[in-house]
PDB file of N, CA and C in Angstrom:
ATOM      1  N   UNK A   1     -10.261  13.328  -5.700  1.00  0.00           N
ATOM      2  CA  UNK A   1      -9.118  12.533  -5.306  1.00  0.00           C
ATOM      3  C   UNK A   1      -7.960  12.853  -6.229  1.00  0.00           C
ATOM      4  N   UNK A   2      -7.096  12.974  -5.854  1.00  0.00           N
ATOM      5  CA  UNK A   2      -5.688  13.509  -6.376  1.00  0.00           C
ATOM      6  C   UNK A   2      -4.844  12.334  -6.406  1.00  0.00           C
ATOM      7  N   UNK A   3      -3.891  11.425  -7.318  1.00  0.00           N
ATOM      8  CA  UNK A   3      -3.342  10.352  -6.870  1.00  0.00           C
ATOM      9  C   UNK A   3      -2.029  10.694  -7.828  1.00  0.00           C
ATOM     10  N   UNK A   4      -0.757  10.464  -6.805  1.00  0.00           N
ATOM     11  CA  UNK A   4       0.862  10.769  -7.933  1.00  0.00           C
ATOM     12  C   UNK A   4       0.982   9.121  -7.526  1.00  0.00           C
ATOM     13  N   UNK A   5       1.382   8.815  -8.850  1.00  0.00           N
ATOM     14  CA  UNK A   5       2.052   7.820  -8.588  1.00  0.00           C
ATOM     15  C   UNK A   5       3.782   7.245  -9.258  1.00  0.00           C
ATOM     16  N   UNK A   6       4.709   6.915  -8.791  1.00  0.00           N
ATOM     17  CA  UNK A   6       5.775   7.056  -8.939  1.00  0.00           C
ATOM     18  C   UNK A   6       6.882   5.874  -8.644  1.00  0.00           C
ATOM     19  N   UNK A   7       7.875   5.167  -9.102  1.00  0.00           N
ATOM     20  CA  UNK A   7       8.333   4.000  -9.002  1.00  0.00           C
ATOM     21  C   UNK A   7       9.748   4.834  -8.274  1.00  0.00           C
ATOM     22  N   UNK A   8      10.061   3.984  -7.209  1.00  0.00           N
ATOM     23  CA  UNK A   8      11.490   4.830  -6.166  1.00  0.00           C
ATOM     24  C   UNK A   8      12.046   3.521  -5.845  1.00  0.00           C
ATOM     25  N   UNK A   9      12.752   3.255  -6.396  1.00  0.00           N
ATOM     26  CA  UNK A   9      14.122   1.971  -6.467  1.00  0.00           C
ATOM     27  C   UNK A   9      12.979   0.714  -7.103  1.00  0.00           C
ATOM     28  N   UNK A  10      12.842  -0.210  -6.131  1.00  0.00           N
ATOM     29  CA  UNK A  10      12.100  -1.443  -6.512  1.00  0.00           C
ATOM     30  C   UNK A  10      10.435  -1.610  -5.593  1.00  0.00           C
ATOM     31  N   UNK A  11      10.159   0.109  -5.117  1.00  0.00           N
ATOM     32  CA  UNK A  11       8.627   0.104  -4.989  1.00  0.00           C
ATOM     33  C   UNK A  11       7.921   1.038  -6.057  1.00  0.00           C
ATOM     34  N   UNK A  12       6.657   0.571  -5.895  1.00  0.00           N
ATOM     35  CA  UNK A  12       5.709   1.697  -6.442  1.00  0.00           C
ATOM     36  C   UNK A  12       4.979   2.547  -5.111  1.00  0.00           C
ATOM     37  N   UNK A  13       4.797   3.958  -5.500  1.00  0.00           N
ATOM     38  CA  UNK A  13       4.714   4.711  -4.255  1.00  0.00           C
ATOM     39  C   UNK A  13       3.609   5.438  -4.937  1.00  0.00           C
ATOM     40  N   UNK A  14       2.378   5.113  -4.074  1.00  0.00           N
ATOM     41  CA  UNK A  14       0.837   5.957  -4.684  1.00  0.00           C
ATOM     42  C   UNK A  14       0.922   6.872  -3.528  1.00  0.00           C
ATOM     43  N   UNK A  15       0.841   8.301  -3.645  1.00  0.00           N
ATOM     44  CA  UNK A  15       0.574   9.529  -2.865  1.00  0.00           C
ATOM     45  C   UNK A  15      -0.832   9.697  -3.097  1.00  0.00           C
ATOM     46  N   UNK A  16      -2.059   9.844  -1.977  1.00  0.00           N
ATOM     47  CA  UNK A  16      -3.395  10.137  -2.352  1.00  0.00           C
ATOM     48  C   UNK A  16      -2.984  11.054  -1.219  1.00  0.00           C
ATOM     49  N   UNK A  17      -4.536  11.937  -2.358  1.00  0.00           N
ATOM     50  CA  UNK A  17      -5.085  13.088  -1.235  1.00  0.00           C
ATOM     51  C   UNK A  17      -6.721  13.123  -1.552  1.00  0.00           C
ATOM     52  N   UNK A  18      -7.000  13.728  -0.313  1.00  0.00           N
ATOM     53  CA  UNK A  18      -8.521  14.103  -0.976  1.00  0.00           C
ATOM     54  C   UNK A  18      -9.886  12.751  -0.482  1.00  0.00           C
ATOM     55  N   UNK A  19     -10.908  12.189  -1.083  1.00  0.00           N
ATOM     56  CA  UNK A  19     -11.418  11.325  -0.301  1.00  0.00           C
ATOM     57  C   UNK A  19     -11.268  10.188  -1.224  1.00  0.00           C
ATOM     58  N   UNK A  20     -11.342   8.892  -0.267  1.00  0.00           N
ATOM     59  CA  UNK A  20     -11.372   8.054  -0.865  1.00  0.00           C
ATOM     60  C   UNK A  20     -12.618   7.408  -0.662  1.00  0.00           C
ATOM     61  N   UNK A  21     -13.707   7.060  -1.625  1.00  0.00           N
ATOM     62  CA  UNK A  21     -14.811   6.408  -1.514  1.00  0.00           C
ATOM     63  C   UNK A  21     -15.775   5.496  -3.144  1.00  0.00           C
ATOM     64  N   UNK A  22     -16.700   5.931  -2.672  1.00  0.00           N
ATOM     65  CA  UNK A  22     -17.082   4.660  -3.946  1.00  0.00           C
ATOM     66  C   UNK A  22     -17.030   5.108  -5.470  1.00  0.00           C
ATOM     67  N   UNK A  23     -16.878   6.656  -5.722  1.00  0.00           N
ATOM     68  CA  UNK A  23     -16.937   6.960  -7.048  1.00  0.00           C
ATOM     69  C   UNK A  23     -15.334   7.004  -7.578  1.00  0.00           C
ATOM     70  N   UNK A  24     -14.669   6.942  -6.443  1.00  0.00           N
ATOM     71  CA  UNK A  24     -12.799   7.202  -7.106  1.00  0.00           C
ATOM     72  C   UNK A  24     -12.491   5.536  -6.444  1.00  0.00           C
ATOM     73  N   UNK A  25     -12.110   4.745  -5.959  1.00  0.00           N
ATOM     74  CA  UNK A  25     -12.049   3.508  -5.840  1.00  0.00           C
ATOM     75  C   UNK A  25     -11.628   2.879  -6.547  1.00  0.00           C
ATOM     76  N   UNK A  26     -12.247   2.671  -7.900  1.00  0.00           N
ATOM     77  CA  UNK A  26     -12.374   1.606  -9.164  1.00  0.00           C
ATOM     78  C   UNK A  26     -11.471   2.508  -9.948  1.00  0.00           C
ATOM     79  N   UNK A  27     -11.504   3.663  -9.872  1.00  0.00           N
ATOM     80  CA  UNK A  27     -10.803   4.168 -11.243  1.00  0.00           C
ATOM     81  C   UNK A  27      -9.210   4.265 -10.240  1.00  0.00           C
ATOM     82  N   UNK A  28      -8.699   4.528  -9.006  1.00  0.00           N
ATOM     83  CA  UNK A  28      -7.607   4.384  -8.321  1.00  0.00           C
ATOM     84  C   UNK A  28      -7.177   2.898  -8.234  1.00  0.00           C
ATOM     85  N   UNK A  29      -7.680   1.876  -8.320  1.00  0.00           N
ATOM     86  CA  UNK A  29      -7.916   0.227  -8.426  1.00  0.00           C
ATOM     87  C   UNK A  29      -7.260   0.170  -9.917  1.00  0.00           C
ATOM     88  N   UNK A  30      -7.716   0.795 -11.202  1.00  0.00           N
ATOM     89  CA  UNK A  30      -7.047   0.532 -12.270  1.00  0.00           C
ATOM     90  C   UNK A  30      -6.145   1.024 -12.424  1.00  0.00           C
ATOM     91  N   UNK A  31      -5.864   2.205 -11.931  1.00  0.00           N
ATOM     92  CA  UNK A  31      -4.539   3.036 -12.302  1.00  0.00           C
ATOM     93  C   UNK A  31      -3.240   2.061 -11.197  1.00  0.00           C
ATOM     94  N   UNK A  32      -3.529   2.038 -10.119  1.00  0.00           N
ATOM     95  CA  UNK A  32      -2.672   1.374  -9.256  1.00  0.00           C
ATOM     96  C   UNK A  32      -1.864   0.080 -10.104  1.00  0.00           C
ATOM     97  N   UNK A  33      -3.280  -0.410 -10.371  1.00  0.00           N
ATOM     98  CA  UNK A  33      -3.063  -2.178 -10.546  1.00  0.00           C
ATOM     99  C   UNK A  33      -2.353  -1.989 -12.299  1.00  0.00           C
ATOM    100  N   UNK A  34      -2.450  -1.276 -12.672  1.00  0.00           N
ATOM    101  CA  UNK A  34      -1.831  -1.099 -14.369  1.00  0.00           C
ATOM    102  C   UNK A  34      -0.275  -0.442 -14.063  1.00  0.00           C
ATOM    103  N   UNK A  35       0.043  -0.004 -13.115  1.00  0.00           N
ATOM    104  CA  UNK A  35       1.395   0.328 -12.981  1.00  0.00           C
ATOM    105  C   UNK A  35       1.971  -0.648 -12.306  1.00  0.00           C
ATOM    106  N   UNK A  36       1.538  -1.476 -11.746  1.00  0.00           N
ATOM    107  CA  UNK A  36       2.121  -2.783 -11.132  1.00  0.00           C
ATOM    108  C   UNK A  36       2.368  -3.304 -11.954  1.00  0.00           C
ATOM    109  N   UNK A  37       1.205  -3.678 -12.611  1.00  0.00           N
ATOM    110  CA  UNK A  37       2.063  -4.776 -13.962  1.00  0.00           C
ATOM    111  C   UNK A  37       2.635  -3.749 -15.014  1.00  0.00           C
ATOM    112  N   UNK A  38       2.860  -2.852 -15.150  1.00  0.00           N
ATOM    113  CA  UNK A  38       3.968  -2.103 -16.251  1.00  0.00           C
ATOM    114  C   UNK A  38       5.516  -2.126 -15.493  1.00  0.00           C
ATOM    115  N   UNK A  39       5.655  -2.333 -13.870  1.00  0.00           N
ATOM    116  CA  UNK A  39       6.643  -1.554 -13.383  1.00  0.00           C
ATOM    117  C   UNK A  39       7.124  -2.818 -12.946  1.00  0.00           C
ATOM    118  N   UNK A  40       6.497  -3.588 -12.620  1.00  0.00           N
ATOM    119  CA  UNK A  40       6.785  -5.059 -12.226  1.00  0.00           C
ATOM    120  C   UNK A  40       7.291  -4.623 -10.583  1.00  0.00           C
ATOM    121  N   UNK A  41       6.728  -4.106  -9.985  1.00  0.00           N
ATOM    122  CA  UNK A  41       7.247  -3.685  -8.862  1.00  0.00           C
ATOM    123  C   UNK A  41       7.371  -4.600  -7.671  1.00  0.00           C
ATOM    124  N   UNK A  42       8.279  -4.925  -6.586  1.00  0.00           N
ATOM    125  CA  UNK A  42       8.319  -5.654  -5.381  1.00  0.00           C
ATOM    126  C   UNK A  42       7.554  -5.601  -4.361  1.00  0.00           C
ATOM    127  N   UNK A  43       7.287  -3.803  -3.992  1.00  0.00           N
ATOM    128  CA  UNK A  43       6.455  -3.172  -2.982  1.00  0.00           C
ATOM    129  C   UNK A  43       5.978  -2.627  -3.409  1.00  0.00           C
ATOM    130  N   UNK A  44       4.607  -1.859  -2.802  1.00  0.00           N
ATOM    131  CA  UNK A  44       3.994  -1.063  -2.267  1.00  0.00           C
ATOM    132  C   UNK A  44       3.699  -0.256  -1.550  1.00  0.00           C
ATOM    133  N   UNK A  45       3.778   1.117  -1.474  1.00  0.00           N
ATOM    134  CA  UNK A  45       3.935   1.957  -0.918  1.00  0.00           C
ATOM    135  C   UNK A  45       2.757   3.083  -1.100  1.00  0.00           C
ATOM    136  N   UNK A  46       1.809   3.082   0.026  1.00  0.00           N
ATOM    137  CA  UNK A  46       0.472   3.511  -0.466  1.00  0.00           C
ATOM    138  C   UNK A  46       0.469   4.836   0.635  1.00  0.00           C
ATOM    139  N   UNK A  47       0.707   5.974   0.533  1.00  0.00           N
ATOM    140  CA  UNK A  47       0.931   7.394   1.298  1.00  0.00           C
ATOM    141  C   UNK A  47      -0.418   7.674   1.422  1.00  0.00           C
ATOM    142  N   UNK A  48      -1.027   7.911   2.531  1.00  0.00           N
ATOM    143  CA  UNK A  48      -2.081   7.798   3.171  1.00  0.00           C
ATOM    144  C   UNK A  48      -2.476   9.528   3.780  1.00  0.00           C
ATOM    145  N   UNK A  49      -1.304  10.025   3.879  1.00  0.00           N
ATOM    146  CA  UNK A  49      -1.251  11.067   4.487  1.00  0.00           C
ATOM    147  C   UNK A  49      -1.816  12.343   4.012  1.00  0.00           C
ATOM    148  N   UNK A  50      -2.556  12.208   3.290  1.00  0.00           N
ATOM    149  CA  UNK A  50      -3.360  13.336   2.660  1.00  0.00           C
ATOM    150  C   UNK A  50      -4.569  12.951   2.141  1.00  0.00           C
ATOM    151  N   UNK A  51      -5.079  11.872   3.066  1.00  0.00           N
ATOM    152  CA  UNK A  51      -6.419  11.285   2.969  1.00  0.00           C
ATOM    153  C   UNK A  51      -7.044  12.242   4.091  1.00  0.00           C
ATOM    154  N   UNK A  52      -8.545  12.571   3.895  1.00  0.00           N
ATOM    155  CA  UNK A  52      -9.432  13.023   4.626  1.00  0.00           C
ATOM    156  C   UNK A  52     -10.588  12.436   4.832  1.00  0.00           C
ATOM    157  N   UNK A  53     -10.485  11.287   4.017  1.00  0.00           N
ATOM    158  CA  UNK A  53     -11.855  10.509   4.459  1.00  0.00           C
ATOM    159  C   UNK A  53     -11.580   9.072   3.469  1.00  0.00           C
ATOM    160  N   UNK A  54     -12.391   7.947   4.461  1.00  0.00           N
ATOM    161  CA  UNK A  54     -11.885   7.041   3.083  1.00  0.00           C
ATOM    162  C   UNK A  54     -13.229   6.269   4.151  1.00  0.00           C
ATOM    163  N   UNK A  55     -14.162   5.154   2.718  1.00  0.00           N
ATOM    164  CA  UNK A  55     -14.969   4.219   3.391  1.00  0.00           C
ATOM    165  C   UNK A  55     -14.562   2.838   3.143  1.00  0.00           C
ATOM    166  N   UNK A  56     -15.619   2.138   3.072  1.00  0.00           N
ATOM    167  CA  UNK A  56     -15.456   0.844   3.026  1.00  0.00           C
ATOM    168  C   UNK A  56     -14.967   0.597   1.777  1.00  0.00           C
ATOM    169  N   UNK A  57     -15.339   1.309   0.694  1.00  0.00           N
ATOM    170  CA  UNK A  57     -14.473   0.974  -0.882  1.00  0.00           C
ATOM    171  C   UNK A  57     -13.220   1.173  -0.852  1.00  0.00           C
ATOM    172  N   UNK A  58     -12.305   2.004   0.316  1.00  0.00           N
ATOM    173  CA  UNK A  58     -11.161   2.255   0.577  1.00  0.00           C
ATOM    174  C   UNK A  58     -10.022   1.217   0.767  1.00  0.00           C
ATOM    175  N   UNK A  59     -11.027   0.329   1.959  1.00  0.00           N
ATOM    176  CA  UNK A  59     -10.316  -0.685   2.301  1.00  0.00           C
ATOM    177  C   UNK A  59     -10.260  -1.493   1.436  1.00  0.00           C
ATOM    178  N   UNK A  60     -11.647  -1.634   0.859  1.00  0.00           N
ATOM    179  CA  UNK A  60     -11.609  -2.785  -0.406  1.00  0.00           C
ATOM    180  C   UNK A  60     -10.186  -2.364  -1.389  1.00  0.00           C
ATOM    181  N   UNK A  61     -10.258  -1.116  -1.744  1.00  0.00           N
ATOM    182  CA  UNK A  61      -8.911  -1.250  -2.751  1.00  0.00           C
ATOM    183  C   UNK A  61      -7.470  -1.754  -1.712  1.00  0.00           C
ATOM    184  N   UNK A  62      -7.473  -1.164  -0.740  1.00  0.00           N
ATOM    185  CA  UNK A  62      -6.133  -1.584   0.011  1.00  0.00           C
ATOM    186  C   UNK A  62      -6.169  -3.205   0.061  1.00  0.00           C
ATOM    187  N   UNK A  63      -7.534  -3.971   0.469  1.00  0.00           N
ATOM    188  CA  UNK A  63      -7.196  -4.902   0.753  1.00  0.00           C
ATOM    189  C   UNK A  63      -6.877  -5.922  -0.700  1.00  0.00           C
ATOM    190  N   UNK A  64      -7.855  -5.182  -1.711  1.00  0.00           N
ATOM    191  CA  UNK A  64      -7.601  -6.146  -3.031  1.00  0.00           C
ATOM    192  C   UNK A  64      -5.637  -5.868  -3.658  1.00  0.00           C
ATOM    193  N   UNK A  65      -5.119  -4.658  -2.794  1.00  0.00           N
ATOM    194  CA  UNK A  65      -4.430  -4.211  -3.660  1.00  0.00           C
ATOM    195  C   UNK A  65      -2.792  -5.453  -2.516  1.00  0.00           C
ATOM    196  N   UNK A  66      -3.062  -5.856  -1.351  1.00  0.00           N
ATOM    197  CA  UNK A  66      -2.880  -6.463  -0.715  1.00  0.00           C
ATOM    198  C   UNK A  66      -2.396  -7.843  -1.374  1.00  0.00           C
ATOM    199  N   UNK A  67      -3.941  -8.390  -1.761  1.00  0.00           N
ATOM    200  CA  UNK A  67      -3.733  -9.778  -2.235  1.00  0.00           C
ATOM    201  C   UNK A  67      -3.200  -9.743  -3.301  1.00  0.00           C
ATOM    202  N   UNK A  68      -3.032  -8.816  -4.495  1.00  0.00           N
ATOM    203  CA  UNK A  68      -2.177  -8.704  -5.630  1.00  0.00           C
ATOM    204  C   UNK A  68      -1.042  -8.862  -5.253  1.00  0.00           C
ATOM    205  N   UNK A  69      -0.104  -8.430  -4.651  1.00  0.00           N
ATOM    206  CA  UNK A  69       1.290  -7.901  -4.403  1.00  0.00           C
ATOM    207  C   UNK A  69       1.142  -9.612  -3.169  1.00  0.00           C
ATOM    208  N   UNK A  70       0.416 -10.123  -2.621  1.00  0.00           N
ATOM    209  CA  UNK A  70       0.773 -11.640  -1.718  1.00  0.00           C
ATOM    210  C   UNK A  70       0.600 -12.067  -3.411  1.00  0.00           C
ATOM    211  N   UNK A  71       0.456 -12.252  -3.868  1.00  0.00           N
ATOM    212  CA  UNK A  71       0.024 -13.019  -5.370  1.00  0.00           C
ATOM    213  C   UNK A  71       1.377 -13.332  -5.799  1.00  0.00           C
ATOM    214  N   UNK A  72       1.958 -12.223  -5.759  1.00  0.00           N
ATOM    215  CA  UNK A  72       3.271 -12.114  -6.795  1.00  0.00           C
ATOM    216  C   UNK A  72       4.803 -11.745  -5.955  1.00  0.00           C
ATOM    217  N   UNK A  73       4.445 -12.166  -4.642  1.00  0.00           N
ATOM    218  CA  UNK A  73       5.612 -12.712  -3.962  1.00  0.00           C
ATOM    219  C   UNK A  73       6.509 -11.047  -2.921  1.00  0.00           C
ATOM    220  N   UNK A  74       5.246 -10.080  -3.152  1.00  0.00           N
ATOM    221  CA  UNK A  74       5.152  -8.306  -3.118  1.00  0.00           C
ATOM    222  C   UNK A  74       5.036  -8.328  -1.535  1.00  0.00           C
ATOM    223  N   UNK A  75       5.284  -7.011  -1.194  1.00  0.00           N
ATOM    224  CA  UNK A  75       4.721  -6.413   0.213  1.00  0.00           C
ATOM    225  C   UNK A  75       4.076  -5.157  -0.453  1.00  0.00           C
ATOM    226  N   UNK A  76       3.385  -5.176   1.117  1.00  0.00           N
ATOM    227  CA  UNK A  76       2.741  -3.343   1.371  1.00  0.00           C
ATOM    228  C   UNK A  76       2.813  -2.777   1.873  1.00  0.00           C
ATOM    229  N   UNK A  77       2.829  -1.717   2.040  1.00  0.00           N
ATOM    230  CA  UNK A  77       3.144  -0.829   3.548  1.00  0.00           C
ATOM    231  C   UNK A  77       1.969   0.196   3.046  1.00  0.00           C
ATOM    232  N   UNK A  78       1.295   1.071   4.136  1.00  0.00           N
ATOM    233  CA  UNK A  78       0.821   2.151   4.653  1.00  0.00           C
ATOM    234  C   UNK A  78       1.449   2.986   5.441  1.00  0.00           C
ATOM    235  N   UNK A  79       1.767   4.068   4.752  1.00  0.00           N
ATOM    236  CA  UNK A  79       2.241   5.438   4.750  1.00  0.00           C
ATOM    237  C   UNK A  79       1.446   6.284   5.142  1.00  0.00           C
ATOM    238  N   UNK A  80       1.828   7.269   6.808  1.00  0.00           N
ATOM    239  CA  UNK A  80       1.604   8.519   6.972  1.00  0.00           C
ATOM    240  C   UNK A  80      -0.014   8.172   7.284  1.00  0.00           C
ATOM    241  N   UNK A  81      -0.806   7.418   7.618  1.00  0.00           N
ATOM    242  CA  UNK A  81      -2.453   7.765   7.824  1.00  0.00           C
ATOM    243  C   UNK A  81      -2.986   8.700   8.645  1.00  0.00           C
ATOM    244  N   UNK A  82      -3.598   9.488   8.158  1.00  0.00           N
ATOM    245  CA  UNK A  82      -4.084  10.491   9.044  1.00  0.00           C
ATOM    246  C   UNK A  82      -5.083   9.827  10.437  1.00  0.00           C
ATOM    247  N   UNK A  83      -4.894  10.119  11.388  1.00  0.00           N
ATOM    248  CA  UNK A  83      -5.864   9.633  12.696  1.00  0.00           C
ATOM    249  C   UNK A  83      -7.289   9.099  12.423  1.00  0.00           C
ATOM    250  N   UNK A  84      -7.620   9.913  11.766  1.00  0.00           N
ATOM    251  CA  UNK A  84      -9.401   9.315  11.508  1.00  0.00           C
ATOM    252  C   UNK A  84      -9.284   7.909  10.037  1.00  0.00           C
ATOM    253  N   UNK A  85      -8.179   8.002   9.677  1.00  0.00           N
ATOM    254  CA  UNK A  85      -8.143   7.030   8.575  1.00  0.00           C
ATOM    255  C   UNK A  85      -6.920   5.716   9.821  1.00  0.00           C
ATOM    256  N   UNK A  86      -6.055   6.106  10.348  1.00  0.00           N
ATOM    257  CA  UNK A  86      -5.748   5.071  10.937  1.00  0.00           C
ATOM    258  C   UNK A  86      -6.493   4.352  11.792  1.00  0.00           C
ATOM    259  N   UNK A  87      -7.669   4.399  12.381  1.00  0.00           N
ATOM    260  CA  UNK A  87      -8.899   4.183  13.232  1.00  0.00           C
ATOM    261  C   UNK A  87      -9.424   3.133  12.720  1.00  0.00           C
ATOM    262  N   UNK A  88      -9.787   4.000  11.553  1.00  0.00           N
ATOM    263  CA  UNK A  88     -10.645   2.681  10.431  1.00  0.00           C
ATOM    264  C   UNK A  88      -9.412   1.165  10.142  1.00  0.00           C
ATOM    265  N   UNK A  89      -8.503   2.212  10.305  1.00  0.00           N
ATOM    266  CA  UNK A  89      -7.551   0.624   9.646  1.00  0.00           C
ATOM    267  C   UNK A  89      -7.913  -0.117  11.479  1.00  0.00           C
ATOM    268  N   UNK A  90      -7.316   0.502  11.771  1.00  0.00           N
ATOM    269  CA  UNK A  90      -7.021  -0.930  13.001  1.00  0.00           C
ATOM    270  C   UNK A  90      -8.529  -1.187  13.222  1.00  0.00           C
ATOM    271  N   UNK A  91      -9.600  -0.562  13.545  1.00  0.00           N
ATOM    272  CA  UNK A  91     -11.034  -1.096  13.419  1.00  0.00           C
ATOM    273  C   UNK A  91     -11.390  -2.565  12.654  1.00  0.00           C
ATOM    274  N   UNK A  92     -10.788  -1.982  11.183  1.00  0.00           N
ATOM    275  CA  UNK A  92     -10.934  -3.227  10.678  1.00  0.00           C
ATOM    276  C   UNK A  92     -10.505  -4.463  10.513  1.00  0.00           C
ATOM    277  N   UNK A  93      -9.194  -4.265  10.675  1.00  0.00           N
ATOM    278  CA  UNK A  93      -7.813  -5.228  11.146  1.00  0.00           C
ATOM    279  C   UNK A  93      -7.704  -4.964  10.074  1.00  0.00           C
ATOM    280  N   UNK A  94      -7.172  -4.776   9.133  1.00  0.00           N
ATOM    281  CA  UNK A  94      -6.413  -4.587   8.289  1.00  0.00           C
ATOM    282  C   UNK A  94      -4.794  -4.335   8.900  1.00  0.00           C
ATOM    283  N   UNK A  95      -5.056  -3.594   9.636  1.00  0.00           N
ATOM    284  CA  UNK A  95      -3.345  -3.765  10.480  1.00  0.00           C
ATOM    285  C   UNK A  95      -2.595  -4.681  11.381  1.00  0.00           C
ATOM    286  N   UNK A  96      -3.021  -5.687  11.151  1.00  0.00           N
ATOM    287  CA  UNK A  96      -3.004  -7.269  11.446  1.00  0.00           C
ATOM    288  C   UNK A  96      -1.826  -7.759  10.374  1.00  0.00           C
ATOM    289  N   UNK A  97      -2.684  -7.296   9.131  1.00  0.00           N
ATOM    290  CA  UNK A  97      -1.707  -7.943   7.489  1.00  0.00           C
ATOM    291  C   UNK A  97      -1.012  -6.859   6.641  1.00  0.00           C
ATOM    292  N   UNK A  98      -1.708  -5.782   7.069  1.00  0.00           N
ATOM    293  CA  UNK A  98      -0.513  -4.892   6.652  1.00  0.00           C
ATOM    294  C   UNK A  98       0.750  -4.090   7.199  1.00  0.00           C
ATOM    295  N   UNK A  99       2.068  -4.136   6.935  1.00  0.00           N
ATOM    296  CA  UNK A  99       2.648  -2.640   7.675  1.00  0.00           C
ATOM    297  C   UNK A  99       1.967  -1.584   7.338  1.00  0.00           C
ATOM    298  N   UNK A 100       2.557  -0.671   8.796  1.00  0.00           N
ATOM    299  CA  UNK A 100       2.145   0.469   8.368  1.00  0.00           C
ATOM    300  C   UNK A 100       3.277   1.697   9.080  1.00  0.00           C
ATOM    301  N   UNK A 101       3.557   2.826   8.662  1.00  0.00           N
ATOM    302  CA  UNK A 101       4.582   3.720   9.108  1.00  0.00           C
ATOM    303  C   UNK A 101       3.549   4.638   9.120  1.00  0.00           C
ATOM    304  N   UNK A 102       3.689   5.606  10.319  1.00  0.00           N
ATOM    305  CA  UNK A 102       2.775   5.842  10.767  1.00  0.00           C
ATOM    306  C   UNK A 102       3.862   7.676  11.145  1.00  0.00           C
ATOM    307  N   UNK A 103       4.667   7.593  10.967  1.00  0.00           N
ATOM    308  CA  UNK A 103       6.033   9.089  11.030  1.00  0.00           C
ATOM    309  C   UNK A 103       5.536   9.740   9.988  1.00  0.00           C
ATOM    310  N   UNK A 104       5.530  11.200  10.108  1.00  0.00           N
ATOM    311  CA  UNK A 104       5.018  11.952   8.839  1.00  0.00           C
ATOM    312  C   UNK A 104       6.124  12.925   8.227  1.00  0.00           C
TER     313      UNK A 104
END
């Protein structure tokens, strides 16, 4: 898993590539969640578009990364999901509570 992450006006913008599953999860969960509170950021901006696979630990970070940013008054958006990863989102509803931009 490959992850840039980068602050662009008043979001934080995580670019992943590569898979997302149970051994990168927790360590993408700390890095995310430690630049939130360094950057104090408004949004979220999670680029999806160079995902090739993501499981259920996937969603878990999107969705924990979700209730952080409702915590502290934040949005989220989903960026760019590739077809087999946008599937899983609406499968799960997750695209119920999250935006998502879906233009690449």
């Amino acid at each position: 898993m490959n992850c840039e992450i980068e602050q662009v006006g008043g979001a934080l913008v995580v670019k992943l590539k590569g898979e997302i599953d149970q051994h990168c999860a927790e360590e993408l969960r700390g890095d995310i969640d430690r630049q939130l509170d360094i950057k104090h950021s408004a949004s979220l901006i999670i680029d999806l578009g160079g995902v090739d696979f993501m499981d259920s630990s996937g969603l878990g970070l999107i969705m924990g990364r979700y209730r952080k940013m409702q915590a502290r008054g934040g949005k989220i958006l989903l960026a760019r999901p590739t077809p087999a990863v946008d599937k899983l989102l609406e499968l799960s509803g997750i695209n119920k509570l999250v935006g998502r931009e879906r233009t690449k």
